[in-house]
C-alpha atoms as a PDB file:
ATOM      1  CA  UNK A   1     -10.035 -15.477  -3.644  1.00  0.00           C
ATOM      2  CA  UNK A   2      -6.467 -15.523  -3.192  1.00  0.00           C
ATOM      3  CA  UNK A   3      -4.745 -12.378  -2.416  1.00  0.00           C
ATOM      4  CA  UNK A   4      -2.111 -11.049  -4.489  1.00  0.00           C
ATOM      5  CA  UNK A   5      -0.933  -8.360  -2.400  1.00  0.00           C
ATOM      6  CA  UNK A   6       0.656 -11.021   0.024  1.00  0.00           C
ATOM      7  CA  UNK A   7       2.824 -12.026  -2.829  1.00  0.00           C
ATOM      8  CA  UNK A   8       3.285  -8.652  -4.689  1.00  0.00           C
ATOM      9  CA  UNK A   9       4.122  -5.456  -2.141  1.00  0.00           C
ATOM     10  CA  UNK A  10       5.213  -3.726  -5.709  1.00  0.00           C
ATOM     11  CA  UNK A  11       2.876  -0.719  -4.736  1.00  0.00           C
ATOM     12  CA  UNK A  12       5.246  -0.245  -1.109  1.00  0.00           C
ATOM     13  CA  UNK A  13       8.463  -0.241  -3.215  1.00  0.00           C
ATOM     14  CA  UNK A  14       6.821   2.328  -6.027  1.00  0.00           C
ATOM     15  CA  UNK A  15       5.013   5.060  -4.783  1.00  0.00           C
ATOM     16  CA  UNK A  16       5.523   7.705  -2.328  1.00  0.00           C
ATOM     17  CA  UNK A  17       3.373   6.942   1.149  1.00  0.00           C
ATOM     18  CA  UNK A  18       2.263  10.736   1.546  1.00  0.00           C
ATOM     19  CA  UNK A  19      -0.571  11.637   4.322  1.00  0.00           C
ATOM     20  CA  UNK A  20      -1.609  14.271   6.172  1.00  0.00           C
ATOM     21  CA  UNK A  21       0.372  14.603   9.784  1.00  0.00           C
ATOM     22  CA  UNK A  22      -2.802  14.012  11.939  1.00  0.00           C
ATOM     23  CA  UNK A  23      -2.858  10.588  10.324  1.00  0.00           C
ATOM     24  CA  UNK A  24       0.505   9.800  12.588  1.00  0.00           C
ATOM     25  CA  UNK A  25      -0.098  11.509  15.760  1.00  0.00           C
ATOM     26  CA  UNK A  26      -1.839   9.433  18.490  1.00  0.00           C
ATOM     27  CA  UNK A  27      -2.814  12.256  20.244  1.00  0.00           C
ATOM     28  CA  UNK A  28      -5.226  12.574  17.667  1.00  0.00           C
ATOM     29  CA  UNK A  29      -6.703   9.129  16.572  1.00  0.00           C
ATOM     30  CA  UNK A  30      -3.474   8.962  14.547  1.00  0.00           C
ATOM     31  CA  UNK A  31      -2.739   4.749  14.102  1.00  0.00           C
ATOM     32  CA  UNK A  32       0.307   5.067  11.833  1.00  0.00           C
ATOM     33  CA  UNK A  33       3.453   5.072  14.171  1.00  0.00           C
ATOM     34  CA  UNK A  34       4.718   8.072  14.057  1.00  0.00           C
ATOM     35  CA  UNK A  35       8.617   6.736  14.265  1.00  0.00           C
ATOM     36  CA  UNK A  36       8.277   5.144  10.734  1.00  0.00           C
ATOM     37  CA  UNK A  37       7.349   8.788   8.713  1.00  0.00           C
ATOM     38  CA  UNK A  38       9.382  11.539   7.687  1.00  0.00           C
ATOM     39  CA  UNK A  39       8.407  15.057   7.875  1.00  0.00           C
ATOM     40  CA  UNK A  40       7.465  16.331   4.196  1.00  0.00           C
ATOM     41  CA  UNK A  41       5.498  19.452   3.947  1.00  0.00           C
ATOM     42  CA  UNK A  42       4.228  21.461   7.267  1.00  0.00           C
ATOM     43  CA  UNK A  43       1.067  19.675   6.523  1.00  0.00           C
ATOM     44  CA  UNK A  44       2.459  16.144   4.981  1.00  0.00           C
ATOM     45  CA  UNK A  45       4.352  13.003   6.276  1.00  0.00           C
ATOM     46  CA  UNK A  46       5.483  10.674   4.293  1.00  0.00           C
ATOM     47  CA  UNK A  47       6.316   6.781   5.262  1.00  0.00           C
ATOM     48  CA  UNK A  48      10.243   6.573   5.689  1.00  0.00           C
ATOM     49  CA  UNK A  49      12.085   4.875   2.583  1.00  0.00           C
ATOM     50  CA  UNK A  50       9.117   6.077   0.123  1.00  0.00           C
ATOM     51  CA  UNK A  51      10.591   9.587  -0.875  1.00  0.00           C
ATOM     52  CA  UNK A  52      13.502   8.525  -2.846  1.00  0.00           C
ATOM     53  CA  UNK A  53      14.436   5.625  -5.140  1.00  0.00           C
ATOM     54  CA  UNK A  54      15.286   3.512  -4.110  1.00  0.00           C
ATOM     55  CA  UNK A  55      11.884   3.329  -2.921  1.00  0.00           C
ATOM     56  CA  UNK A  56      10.753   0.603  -0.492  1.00  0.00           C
ATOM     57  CA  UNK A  57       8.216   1.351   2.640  1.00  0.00           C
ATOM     58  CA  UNK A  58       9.919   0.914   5.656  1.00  0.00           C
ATOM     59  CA  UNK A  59       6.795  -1.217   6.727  1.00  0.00           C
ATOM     60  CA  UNK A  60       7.165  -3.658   4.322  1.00  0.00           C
ATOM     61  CA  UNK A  61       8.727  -6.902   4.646  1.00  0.00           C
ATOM     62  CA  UNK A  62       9.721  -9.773   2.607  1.00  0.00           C
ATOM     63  CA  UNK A  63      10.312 -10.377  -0.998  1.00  0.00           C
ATOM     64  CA  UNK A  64       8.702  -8.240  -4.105  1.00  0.00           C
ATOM     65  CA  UNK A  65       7.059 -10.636  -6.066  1.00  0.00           C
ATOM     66  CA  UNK A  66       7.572 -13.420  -3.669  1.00  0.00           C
ATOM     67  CA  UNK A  67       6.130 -13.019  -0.237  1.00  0.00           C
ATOM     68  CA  UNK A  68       5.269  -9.751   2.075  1.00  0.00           C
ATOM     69  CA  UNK A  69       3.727  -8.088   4.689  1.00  0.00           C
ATOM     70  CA  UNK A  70       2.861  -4.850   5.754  1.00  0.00           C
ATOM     71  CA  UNK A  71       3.977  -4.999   9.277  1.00  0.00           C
ATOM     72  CA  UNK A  72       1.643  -1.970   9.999  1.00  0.00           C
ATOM     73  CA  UNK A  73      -1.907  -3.544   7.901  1.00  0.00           C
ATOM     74  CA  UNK A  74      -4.289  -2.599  10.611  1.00  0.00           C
ATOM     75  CA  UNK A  75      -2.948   0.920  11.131  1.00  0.00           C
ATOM     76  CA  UNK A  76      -1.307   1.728   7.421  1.00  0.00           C
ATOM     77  CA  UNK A  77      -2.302   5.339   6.140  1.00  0.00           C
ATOM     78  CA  UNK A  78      -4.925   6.477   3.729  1.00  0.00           C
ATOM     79  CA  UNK A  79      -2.992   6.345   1.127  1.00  0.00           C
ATOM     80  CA  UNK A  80      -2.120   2.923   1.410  1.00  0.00           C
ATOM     81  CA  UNK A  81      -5.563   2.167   1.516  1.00  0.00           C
ATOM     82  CA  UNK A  82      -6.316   4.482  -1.610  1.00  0.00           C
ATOM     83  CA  UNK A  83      -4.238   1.538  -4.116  1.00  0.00           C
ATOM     84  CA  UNK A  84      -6.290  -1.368  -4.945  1.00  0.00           C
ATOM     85  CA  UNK A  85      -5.569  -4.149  -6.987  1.00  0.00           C
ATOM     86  CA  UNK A  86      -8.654  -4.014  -8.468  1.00  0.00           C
ATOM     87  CA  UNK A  87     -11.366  -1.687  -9.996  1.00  0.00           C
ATOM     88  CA  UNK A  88     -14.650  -1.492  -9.085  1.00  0.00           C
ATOM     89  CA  UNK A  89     -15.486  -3.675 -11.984  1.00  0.00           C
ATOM     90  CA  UNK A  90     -13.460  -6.458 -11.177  1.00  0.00           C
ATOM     91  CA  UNK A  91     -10.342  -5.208 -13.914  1.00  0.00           C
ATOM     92  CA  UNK A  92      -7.062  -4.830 -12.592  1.00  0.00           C
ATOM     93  CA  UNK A  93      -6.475  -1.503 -10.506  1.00  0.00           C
ATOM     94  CA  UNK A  94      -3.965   1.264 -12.922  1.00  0.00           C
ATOM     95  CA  UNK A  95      -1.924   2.052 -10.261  1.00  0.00           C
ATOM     96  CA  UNK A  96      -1.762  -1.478  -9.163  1.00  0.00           C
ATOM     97  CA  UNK A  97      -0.462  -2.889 -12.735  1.00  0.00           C
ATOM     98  CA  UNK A  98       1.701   0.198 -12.658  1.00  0.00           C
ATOM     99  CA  UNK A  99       3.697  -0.568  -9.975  1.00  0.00           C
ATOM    100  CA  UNK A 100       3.367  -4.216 -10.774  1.00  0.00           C
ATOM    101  CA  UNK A 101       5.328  -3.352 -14.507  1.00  0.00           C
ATOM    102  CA  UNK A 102       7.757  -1.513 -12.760  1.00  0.00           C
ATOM    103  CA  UNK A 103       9.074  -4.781 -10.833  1.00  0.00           C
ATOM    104  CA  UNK A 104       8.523  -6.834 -13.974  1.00  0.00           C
ATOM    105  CA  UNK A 105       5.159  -8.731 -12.596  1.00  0.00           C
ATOM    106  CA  UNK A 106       2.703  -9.170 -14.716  1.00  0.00           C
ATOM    107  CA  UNK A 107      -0.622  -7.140 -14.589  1.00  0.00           C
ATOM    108  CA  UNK A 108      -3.268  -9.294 -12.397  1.00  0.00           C
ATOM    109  CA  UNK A 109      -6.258 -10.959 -14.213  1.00  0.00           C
ATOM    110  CA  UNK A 110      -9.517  -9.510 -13.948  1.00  0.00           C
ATOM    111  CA  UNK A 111     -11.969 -10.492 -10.815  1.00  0.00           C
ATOM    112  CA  UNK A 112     -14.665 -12.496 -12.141  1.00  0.00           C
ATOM    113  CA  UNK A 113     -16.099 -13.119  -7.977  1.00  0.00           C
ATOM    114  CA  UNK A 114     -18.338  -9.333  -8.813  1.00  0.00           C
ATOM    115  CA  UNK A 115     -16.363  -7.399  -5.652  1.00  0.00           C
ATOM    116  CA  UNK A 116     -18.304  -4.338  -4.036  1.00  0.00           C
ATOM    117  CA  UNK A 117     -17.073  -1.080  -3.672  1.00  0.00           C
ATOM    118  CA  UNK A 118     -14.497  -1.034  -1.469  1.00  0.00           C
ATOM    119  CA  UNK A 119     -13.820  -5.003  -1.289  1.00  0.00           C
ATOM    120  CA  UNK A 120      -9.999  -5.421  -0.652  1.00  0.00           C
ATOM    121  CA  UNK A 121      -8.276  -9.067  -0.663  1.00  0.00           C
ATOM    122  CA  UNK A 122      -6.328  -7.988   2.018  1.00  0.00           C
ATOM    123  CA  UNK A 123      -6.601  -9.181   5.437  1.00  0.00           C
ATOM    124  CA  UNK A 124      -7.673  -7.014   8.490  1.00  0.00           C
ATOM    125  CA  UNK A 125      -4.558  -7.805  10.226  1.00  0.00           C
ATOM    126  CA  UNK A 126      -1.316  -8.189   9.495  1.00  0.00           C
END
């Protein structure tokens, strides 16, 4: 199946990137880089360029809608993971077609391959 989310990246210029701390500190099994987050809450980090509108993750590069890439895939946060593009069903994922309207893409069509919990498009590395 081909994988909208290396054409789309409208989820990485929408929402706020928000974690909890330990996720960026390596001295803890932290994987995001620590250099690319902003301090939020004594508890919360946040990815830099995600806090204010503009919004646009500081990890992501290329075009909205054209062509991207999370330069951090293999060590993005939870909550990166947490956005799908679609359901469990196969329909397309709300916060997905959310961000999606927001850049003026269309929602995606439904999945019709039956994906598992859990089945992303996306690649394992970036």
């Amino acid at each position: 199946m081909d994988n909208p989310c290396l054409r789309c990246g409208a989820c990485c210029a929408y929402y706020r990137a928000s974690f909890y701390w330990t996720e960026a500190d390596p001295f803890l099994g932290g994987t995001v880089p620590p250099e690319l987050t902003v301090p939020l809450t004594p508890h919360l980090v946040a990815m830099r360029g995600t806090t204010h509108p503009p919004m646009r993750c500081v990890a992501l590069d290329g075009t909205i809608g054209e062509q991207v890439l999370c330069t951090i895939y293999p060590r993005r946060s939870s909550s990166c993971h947490d956005v799908e593009p679609w359901e469990e069903d196969g329909s397309p994922g709300t916060r997905c077609s959310k961000a999606r309207a927001a850049h003026g893409l269309p929602p995606l069509e439904p999945r019709t391959d039956r994906p598992g919990p859990g089945d992303s498009p996306l690649p394992l590395s970036a």
